[in-house]
N, C-alpha and C. Protein backbone atom coordinates (compact mmCIF):
# COMPACT_ATOMS: atom_id res chain seq x y z
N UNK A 1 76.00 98.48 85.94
CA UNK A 1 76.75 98.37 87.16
C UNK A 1 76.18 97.19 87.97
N UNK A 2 76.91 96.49 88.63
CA UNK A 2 76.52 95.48 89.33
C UNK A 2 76.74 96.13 90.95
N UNK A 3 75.67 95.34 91.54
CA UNK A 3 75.47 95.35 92.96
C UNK A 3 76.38 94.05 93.79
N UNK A 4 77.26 94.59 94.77
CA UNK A 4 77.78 93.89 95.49
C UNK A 4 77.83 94.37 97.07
N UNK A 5 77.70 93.06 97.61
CA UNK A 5 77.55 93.31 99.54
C UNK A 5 78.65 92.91 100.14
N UNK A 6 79.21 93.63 100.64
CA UNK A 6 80.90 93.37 101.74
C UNK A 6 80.10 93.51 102.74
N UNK A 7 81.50 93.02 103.85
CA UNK A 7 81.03 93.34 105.09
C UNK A 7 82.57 94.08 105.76
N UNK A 8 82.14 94.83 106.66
CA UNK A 8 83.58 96.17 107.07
C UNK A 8 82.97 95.65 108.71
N UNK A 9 84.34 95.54 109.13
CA UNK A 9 84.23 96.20 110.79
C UNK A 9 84.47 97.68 110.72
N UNK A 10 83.78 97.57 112.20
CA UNK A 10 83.85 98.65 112.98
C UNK A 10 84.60 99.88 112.41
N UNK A 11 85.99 99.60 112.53
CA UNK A 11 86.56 100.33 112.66
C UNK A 11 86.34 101.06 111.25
N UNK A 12 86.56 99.90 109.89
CA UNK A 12 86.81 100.62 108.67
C UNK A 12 85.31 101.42 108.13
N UNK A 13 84.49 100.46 108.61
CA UNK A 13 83.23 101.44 108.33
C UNK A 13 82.90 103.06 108.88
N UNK A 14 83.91 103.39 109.68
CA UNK A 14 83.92 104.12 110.89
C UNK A 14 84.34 105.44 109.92
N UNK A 15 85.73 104.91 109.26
CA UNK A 15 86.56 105.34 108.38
C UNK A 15 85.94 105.71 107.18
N UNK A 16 85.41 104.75 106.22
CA UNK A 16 84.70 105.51 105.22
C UNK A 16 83.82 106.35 105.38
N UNK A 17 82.74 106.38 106.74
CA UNK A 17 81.76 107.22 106.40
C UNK A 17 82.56 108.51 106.81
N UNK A 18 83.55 109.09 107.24
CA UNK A 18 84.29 110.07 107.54
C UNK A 18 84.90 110.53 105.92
N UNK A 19 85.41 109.21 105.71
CA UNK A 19 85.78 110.13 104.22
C UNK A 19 84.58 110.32 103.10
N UNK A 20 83.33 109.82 103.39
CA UNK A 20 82.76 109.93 102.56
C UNK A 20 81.84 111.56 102.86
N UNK A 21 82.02 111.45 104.22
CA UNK A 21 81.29 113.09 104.67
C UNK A 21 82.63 113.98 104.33
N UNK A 22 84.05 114.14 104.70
CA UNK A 22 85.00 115.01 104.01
C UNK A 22 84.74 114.90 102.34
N UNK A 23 84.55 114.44 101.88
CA UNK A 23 84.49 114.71 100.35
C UNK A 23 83.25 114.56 99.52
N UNK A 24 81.92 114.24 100.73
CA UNK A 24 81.02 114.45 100.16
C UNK A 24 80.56 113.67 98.49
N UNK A 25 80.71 112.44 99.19
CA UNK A 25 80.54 111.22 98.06
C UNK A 25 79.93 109.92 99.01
N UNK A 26 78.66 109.29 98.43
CA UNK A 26 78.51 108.28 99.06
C UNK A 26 79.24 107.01 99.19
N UNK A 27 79.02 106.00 99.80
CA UNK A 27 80.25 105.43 100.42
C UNK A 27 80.29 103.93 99.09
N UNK A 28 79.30 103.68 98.32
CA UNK A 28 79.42 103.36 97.15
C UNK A 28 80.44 103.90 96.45
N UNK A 29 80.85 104.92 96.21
CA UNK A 29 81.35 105.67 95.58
C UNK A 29 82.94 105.97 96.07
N UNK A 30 82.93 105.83 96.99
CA UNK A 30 84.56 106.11 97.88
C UNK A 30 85.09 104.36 97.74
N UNK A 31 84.27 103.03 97.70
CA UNK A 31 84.61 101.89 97.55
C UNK A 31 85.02 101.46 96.36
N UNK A 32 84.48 101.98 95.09
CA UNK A 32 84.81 102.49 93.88
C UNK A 32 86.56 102.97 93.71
N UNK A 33 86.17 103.85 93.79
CA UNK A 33 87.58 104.94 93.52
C UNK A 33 88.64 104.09 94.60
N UNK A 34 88.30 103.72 96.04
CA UNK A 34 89.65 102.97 96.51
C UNK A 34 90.16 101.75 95.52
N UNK A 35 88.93 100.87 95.07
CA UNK A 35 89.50 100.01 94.74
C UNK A 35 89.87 99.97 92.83
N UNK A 36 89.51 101.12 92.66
CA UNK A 36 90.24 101.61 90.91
C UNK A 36 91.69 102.12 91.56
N UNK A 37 91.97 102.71 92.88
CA UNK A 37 93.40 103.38 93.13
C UNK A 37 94.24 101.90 93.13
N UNK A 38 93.66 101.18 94.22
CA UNK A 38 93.99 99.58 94.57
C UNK A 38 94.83 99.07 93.40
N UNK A 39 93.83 99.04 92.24
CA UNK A 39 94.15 98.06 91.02
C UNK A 39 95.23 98.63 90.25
N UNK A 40 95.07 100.06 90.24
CA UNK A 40 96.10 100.63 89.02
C UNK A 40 97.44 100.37 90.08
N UNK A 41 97.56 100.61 91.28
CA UNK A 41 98.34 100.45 92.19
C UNK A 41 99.62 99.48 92.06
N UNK A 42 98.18 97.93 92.41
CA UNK A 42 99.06 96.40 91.29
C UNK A 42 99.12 97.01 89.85
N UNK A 43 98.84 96.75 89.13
CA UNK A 43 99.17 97.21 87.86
C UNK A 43 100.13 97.51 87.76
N UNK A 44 100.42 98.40 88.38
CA UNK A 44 102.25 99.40 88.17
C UNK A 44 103.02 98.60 88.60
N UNK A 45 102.71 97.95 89.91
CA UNK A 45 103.80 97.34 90.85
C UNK A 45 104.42 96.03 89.71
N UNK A 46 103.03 95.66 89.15
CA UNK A 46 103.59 94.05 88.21
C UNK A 46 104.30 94.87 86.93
N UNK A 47 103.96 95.77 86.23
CA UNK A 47 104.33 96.27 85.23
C UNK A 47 106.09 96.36 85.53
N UNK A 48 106.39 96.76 86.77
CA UNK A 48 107.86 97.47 87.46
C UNK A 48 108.12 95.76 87.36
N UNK A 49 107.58 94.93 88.05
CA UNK A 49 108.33 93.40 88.00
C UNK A 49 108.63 93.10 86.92
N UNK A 50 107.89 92.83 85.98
CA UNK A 50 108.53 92.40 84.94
C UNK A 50 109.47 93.05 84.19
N UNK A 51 110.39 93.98 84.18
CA UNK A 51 110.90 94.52 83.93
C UNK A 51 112.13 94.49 84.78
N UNK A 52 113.33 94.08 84.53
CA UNK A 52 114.07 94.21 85.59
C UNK A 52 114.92 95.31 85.64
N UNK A 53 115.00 95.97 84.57
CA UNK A 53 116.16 97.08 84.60
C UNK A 53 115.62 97.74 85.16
N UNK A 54 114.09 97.94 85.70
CA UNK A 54 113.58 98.97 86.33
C UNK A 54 114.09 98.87 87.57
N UNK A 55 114.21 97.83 87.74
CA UNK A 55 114.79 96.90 89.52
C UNK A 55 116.32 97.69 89.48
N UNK A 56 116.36 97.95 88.58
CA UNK A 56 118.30 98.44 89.00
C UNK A 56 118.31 99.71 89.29
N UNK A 57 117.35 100.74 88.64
CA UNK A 57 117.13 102.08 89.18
C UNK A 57 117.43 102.63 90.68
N UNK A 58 118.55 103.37 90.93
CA UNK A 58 118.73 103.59 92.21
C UNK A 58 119.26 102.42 92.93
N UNK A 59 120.06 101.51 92.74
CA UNK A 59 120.67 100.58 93.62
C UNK A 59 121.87 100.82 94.29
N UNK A 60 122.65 101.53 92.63
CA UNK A 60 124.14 102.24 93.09
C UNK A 60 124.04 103.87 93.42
N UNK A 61 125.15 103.92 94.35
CA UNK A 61 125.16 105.28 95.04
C UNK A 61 127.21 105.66 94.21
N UNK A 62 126.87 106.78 94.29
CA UNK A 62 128.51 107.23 93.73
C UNK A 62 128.69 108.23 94.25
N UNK A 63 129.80 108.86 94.82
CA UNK A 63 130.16 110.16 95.15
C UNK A 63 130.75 110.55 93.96
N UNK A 64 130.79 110.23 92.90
CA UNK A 64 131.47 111.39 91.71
C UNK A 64 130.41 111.66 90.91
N UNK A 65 130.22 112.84 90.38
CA UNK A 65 129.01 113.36 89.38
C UNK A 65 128.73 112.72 88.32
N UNK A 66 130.43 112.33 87.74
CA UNK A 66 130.42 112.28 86.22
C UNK A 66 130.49 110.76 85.85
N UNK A 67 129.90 109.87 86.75
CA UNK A 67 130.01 108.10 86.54
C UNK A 67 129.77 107.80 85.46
N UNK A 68 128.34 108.02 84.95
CA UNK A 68 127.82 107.60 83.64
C UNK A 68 128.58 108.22 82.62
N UNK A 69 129.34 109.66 82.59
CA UNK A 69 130.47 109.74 81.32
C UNK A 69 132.16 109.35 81.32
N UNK A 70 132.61 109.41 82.64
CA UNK A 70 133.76 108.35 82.25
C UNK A 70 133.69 106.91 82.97
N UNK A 71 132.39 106.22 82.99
CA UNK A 71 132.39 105.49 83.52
C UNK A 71 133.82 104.02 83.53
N UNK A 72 134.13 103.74 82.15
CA UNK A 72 135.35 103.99 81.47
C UNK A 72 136.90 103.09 82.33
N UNK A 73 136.86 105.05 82.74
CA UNK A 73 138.11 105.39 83.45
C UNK A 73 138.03 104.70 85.15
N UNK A 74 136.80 105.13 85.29
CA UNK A 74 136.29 104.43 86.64
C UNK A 74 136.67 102.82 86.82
N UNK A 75 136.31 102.48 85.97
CA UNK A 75 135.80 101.13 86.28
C UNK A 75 137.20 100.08 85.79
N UNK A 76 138.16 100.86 84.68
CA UNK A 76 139.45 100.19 84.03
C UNK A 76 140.56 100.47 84.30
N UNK A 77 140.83 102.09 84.57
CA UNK A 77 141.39 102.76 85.12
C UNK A 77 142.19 103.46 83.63
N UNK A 78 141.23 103.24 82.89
CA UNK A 78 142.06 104.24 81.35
C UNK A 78 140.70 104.71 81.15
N UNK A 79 140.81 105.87 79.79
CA UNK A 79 139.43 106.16 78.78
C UNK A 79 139.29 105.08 78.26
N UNK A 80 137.86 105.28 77.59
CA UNK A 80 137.96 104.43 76.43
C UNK A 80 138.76 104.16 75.50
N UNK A 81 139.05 103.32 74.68
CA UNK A 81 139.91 102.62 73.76
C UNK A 81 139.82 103.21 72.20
């Protein structure tokens, strides 16, 4: 493990040692785990970018249930062919 020195204001230092007394972990240890949450965090977010169909998830709204099975009829105004 390597040793590294930040520096926190006030306020956030204020903050970890609170979460580090609620959960009873030294504050090494709470800087850790934020910044493994941090990374997997990006991780996902770039994983979702590159991907664009993920980007289309939830864009369209429909008031009819059955879009995705006659989508079809919806969209041509017959069934399929």
């Amino acid at each position: 493990m390597l040793r590294k020195q930040i520096y926190l204001d006030d306020d956030t230092e204020e903050i970890l040692k609170e979460i580090c007394i609620s959960m009873g972990i030294s504050q090494s240890e709470a800087i850790r785990r934020a910044l493994q949450e941090y990374a997997l965090k990006l991780k996902q977010k770039k994983d979702n970018k590159e991907n664009p169909l993920l980007k289309m998830i939830g864009i369209a709204n429909s008031i009819v249930s059955d879009a995705s099975e006659k989508h079809d009829e919806y969209l041509y105004g017959r069934g399929k062919c």
